[in-house]
PDB file of N, CA and C in Angstrom:
ATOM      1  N   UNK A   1       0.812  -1.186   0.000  1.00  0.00           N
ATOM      2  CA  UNK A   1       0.000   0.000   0.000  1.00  0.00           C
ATOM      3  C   UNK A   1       0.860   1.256   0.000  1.00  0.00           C
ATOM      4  N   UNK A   2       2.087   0.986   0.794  1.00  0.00           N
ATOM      5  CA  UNK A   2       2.949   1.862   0.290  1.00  0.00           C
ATOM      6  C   UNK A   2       3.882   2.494  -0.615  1.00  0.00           C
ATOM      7  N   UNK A   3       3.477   1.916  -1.597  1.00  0.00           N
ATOM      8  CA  UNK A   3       4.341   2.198  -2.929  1.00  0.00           C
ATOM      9  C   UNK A   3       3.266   2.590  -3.419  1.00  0.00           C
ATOM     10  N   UNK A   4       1.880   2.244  -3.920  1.00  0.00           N
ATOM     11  CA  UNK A   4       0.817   2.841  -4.383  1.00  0.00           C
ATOM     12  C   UNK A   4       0.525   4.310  -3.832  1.00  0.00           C
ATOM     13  N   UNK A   5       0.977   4.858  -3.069  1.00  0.00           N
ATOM     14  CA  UNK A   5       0.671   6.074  -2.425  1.00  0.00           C
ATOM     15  C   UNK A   5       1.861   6.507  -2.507  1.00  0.00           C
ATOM     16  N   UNK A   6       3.076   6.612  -2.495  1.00  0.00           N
ATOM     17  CA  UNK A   6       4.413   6.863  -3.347  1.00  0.00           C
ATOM     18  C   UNK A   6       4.099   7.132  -4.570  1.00  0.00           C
ATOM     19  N   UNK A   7       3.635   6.443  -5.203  1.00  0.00           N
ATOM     20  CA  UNK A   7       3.466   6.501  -7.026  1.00  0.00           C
ATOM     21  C   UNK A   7       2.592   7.768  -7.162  1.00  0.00           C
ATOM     22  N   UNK A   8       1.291   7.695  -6.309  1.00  0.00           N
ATOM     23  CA  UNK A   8       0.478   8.852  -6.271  1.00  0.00           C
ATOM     24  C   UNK A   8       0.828   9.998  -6.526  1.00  0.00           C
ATOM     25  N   UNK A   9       1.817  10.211  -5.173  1.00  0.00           N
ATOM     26  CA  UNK A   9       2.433  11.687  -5.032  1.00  0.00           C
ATOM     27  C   UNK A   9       3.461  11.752  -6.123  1.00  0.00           C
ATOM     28  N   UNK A  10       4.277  10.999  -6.845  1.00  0.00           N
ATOM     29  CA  UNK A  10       4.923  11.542  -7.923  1.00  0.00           C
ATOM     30  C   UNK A  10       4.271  11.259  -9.160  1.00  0.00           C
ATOM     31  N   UNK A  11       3.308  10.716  -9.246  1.00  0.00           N
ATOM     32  CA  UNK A  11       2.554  10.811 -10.324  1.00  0.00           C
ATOM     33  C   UNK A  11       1.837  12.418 -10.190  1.00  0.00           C
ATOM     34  N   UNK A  12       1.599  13.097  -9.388  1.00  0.00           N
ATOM     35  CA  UNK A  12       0.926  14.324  -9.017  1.00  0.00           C
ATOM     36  C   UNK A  12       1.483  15.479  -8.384  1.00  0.00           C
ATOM     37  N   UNK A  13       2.836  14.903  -8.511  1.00  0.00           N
ATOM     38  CA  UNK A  13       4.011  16.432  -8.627  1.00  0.00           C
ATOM     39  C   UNK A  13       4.844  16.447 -10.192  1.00  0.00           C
ATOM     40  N   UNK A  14       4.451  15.192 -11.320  1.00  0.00           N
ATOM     41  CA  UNK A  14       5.241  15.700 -12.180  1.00  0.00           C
ATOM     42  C   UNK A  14       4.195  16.399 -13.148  1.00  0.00           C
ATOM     43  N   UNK A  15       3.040  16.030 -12.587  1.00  0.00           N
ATOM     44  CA  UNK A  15       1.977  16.681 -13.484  1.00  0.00           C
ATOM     45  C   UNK A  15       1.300  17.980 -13.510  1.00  0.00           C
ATOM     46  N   UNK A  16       1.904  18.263 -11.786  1.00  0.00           N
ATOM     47  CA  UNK A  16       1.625  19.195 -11.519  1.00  0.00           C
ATOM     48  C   UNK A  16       3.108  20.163 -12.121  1.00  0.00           C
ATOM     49  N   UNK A  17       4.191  19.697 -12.273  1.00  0.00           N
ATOM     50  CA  UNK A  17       5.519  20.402 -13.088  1.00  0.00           C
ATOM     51  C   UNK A  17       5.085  20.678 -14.669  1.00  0.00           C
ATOM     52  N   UNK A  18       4.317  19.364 -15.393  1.00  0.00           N
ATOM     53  CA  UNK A  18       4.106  19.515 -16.583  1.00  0.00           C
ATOM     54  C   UNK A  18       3.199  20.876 -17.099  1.00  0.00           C
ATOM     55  N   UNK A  19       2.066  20.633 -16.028  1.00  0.00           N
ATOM     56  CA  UNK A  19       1.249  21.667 -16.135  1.00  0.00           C
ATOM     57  C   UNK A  19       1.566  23.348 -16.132  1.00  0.00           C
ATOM     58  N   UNK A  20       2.352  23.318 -14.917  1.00  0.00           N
ATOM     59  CA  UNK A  20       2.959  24.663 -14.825  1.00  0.00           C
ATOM     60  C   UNK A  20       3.399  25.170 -15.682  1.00  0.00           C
ATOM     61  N   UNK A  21       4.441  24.071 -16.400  1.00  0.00           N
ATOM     62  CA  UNK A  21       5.795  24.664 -17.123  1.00  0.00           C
ATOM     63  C   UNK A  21       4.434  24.773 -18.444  1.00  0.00           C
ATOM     64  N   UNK A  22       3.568  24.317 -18.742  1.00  0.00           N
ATOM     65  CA  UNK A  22       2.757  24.748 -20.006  1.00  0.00           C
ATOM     66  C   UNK A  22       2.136  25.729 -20.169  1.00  0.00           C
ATOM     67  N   UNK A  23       1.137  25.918 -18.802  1.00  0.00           N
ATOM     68  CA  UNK A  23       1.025  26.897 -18.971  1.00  0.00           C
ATOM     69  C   UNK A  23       1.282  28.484 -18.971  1.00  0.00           C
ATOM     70  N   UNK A  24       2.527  27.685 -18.440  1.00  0.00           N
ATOM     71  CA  UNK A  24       3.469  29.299 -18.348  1.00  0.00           C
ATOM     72  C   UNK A  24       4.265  29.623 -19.116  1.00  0.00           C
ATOM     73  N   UNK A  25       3.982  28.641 -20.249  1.00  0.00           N
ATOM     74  CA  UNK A  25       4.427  29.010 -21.399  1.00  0.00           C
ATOM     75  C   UNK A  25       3.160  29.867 -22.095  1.00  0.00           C
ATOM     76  N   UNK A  26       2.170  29.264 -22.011  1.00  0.00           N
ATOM     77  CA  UNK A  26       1.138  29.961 -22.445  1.00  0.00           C
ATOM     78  C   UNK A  26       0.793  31.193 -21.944  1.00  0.00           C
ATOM     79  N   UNK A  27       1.228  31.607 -20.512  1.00  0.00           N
ATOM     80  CA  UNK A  27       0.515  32.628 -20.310  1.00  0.00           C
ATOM     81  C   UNK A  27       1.781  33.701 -20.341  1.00  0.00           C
ATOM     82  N   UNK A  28       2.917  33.381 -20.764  1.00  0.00           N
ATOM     83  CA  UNK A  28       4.241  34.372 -20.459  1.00  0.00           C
ATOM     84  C   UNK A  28       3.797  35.724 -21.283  1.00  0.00           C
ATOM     85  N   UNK A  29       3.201  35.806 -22.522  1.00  0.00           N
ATOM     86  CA  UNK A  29       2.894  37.190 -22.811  1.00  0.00           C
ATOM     87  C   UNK A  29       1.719  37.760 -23.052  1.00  0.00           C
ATOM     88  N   UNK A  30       0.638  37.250 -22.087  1.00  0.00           N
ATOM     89  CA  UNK A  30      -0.688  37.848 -21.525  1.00  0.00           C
ATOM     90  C   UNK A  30       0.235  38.574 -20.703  1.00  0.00           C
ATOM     91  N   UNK A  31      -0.492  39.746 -20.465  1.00  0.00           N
ATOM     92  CA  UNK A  31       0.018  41.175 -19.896  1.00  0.00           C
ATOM     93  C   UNK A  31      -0.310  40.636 -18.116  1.00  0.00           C
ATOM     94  N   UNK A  32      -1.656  40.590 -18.339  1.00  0.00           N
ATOM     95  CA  UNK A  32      -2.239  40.647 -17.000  1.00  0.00           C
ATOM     96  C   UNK A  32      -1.936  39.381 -15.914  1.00  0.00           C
ATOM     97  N   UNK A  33      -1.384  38.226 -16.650  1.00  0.00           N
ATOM     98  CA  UNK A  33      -1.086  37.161 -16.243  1.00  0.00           C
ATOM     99  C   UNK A  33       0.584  36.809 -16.162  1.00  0.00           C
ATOM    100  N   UNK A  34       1.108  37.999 -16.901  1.00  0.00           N
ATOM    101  CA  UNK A  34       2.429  37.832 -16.645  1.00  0.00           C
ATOM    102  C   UNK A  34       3.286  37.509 -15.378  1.00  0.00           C
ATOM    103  N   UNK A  35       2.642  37.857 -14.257  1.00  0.00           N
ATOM    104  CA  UNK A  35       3.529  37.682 -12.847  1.00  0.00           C
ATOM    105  C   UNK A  35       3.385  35.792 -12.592  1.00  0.00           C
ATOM    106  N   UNK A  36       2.644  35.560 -13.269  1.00  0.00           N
ATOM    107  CA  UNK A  36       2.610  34.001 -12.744  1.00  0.00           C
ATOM    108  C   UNK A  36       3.816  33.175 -13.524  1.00  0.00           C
ATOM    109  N   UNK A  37       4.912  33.946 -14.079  1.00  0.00           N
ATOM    110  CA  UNK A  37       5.834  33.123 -14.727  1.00  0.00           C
ATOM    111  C   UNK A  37       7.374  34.221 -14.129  1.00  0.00           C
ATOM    112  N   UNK A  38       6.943  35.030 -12.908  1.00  0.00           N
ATOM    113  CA  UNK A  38       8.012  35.290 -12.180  1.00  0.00           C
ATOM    114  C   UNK A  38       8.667  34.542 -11.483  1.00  0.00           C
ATOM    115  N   UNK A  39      10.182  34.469 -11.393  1.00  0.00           N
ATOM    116  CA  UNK A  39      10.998  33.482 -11.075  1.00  0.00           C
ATOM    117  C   UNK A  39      12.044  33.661 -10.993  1.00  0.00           C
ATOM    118  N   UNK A  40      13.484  32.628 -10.516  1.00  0.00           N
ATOM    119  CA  UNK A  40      14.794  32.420 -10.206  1.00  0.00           C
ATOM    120  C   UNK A  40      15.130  31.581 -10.293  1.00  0.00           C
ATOM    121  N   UNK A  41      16.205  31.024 -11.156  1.00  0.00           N
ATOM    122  CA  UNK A  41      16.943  30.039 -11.118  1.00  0.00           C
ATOM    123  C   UNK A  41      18.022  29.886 -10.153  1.00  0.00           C
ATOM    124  N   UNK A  42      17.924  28.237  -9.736  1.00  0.00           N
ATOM    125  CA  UNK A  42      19.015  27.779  -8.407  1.00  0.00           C
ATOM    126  C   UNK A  42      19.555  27.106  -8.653  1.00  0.00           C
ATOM    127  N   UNK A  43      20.935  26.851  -7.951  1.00  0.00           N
ATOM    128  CA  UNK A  43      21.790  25.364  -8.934  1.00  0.00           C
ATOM    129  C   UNK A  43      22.993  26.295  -8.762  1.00  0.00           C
ATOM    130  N   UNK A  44      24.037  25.176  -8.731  1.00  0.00           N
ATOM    131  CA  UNK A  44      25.469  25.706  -9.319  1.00  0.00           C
ATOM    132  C   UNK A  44      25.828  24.869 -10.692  1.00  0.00           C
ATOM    133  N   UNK A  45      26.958  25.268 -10.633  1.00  0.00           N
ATOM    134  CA  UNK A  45      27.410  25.166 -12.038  1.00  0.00           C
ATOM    135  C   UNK A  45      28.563  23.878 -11.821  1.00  0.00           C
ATOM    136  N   UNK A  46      29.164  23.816 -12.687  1.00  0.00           N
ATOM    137  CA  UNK A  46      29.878  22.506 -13.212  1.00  0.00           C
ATOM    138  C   UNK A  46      30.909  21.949 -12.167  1.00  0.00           C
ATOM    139  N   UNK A  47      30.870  21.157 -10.996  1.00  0.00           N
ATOM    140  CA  UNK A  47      32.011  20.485  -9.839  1.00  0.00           C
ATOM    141  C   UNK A  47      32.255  19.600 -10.870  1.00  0.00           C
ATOM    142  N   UNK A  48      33.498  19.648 -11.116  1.00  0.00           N
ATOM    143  CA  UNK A  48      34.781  18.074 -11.535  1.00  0.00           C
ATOM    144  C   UNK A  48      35.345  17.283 -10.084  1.00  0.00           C
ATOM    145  N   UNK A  49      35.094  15.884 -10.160  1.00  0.00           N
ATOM    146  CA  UNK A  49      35.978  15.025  -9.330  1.00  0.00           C
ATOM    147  C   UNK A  49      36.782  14.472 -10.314  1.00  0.00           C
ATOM    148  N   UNK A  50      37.964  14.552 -10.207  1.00  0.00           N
ATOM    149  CA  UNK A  50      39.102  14.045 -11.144  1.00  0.00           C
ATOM    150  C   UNK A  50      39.880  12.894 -10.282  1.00  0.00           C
ATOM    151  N   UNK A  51      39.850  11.632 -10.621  1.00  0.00           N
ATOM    152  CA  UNK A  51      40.419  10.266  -9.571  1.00  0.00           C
ATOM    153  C   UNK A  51      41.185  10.003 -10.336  1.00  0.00           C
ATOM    154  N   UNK A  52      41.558  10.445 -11.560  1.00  0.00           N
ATOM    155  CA  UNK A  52      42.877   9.717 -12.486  1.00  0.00           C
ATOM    156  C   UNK A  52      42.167   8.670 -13.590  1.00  0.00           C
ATOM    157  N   UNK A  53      41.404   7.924 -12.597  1.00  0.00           N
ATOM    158  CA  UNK A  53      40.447   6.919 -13.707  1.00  0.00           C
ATOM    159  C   UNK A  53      39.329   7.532 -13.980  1.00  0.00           C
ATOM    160  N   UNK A  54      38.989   8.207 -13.438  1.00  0.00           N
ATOM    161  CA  UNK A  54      37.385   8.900 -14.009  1.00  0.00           C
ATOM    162  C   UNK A  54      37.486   9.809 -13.647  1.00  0.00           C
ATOM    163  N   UNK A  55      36.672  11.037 -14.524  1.00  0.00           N
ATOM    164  CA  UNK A  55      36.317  11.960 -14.178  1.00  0.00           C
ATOM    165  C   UNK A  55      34.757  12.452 -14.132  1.00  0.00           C
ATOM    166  N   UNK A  56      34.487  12.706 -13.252  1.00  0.00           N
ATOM    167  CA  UNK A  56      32.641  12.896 -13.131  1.00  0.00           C
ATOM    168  C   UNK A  56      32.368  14.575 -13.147  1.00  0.00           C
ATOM    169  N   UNK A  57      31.936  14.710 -13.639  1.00  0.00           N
ATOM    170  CA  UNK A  57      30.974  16.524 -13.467  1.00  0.00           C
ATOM    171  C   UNK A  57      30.197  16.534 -12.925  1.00  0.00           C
ATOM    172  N   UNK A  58      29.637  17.299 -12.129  1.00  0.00           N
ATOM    173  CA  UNK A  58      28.320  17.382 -11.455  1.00  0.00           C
ATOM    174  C   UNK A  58      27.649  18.831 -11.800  1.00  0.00           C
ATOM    175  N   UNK A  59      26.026  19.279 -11.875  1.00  0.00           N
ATOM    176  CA  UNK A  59      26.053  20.267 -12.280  1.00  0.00           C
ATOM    177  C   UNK A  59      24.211  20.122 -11.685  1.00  0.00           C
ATOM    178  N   UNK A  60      23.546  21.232 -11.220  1.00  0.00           N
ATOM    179  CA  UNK A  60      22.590  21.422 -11.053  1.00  0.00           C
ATOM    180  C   UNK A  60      21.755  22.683 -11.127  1.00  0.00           C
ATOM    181  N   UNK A  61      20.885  22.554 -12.156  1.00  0.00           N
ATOM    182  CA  UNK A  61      20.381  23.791 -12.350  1.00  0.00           C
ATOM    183  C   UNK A  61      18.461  24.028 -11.982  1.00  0.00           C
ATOM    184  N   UNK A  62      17.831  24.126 -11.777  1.00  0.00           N
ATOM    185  CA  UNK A  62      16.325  24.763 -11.316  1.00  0.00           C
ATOM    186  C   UNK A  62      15.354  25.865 -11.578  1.00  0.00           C
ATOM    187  N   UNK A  63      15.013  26.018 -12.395  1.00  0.00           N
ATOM    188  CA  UNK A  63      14.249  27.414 -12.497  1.00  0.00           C
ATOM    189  C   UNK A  63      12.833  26.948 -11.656  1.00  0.00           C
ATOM    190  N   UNK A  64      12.428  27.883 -10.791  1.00  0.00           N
ATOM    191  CA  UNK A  64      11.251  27.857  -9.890  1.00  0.00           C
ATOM    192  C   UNK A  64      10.445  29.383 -10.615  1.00  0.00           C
ATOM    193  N   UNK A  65       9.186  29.282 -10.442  1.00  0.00           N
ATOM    194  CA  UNK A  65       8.466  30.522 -11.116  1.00  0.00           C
ATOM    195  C   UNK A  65       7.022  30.471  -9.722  1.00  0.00           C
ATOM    196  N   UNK A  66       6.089  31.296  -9.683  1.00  0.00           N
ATOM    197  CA  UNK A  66       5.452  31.658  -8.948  1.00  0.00           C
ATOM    198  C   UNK A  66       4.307  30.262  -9.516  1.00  0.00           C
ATOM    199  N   UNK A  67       4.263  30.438 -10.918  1.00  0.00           N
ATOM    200  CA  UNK A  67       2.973  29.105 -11.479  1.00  0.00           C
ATOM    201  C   UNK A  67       3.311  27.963 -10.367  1.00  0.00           C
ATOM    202  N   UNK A  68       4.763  27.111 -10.884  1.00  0.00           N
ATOM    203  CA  UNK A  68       5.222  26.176  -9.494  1.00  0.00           C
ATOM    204  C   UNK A  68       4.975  25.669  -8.764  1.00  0.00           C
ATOM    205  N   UNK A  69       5.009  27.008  -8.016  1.00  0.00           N
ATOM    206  CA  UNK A  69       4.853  26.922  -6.633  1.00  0.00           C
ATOM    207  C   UNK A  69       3.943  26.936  -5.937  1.00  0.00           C
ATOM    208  N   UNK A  70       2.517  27.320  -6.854  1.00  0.00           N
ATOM    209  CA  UNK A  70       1.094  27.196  -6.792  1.00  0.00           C
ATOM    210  C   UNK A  70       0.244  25.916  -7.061  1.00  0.00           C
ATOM    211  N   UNK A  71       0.825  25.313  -8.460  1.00  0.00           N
ATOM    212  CA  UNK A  71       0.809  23.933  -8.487  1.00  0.00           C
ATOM    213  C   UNK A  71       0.926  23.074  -7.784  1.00  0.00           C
ATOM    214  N   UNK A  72       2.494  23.105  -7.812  1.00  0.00           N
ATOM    215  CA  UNK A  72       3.062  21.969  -6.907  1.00  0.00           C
ATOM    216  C   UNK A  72       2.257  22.042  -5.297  1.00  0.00           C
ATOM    217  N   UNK A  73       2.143  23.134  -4.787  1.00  0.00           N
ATOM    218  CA  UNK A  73       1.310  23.226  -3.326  1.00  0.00           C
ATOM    219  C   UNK A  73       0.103  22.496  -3.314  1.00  0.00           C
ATOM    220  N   UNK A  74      -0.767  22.742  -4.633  1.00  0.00           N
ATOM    221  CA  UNK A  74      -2.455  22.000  -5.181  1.00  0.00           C
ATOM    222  C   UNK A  74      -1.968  20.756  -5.275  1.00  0.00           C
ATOM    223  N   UNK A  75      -1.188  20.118  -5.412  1.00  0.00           N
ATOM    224  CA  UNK A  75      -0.701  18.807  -5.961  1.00  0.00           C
ATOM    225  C   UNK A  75      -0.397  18.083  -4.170  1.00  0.00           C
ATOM    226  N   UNK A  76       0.460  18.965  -3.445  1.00  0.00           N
ATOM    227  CA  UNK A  76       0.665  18.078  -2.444  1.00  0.00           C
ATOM    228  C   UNK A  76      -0.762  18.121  -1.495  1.00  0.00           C
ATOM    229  N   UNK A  77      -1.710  19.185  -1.316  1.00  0.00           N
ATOM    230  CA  UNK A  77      -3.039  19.362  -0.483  1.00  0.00           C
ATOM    231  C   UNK A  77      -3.851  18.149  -1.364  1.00  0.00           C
ATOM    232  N   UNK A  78      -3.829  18.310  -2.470  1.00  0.00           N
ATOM    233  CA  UNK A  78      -4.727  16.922  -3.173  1.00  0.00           C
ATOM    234  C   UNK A  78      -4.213  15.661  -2.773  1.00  0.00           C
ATOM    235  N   UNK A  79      -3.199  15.653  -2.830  1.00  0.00           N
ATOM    236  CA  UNK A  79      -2.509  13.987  -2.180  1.00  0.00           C
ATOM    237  C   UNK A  79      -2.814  13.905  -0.767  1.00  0.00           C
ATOM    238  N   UNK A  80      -2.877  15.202  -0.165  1.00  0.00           N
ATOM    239  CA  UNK A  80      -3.317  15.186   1.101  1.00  0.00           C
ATOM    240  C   UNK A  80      -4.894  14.616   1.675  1.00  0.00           C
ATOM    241  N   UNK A  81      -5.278  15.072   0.618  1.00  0.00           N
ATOM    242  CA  UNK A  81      -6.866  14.826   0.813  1.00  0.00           C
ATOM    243  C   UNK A  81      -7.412  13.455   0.514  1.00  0.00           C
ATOM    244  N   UNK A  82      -6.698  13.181  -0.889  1.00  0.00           N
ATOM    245  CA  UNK A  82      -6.995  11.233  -1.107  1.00  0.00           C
ATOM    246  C   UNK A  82      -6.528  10.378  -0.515  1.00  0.00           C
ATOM    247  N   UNK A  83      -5.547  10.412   0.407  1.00  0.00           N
ATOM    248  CA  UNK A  83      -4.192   9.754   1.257  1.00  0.00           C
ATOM    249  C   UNK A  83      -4.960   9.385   2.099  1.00  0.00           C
TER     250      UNK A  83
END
C-alpha cells in the first residue's frame, strides 16, 4: 500500500511540473497574467571530481516561477486529501 501512495504523489508532482511549465508558457505574454511566470533560477554550475580513472561533473540547475509553486502546493493538499 505503500508504494501505491508513493506513485500517487509523484505521479501528481510531475503533473503538476508539466502543467505549470505549459502553462506558463502559455501565459508568459498575456500582460495581465504575466507575474505568474516570475521566477529564479538555483543550482550551481559545473564540480569536476578528477580520480585519475574517471572523471565525473556534477552540475545542477532549477528554475522555480510563482505558477510552481502554486501547483506543486495543489498537488501536495490533493494527495493530502486522497491519502
Amino acid at each position: 500500500m505503500r508504494t501505491k501512495n508513493t506513485l500517487v504523489l509523484v505521479f501528481l508532482l510531475l503533473s503538476a511540473l508539466v502543467l505549470s511549465a505549459l502553462i506558463g508558457a502559455l501565459t508568459q505574454n498575456i500582460g495581465y497574467l504575466k507575474w505568474l511566470t516570475w521566477g529564479d533560477s538555483l543550482g550551481f554550475d559545473t564540480v569536476n571530481l578528477d580520480l585519475s580513472v574517471i572523471n565525473i561533473s556534477f552540475s545542477f540547475h532549477m528554475q522555480v516561477n510563482v505558477l510552481q509553486v502554486v501547483f506543486i502546493s495543489a498537488a501536495l493538499l490533493l494527495y493530502k486529501k486522497i491519502r
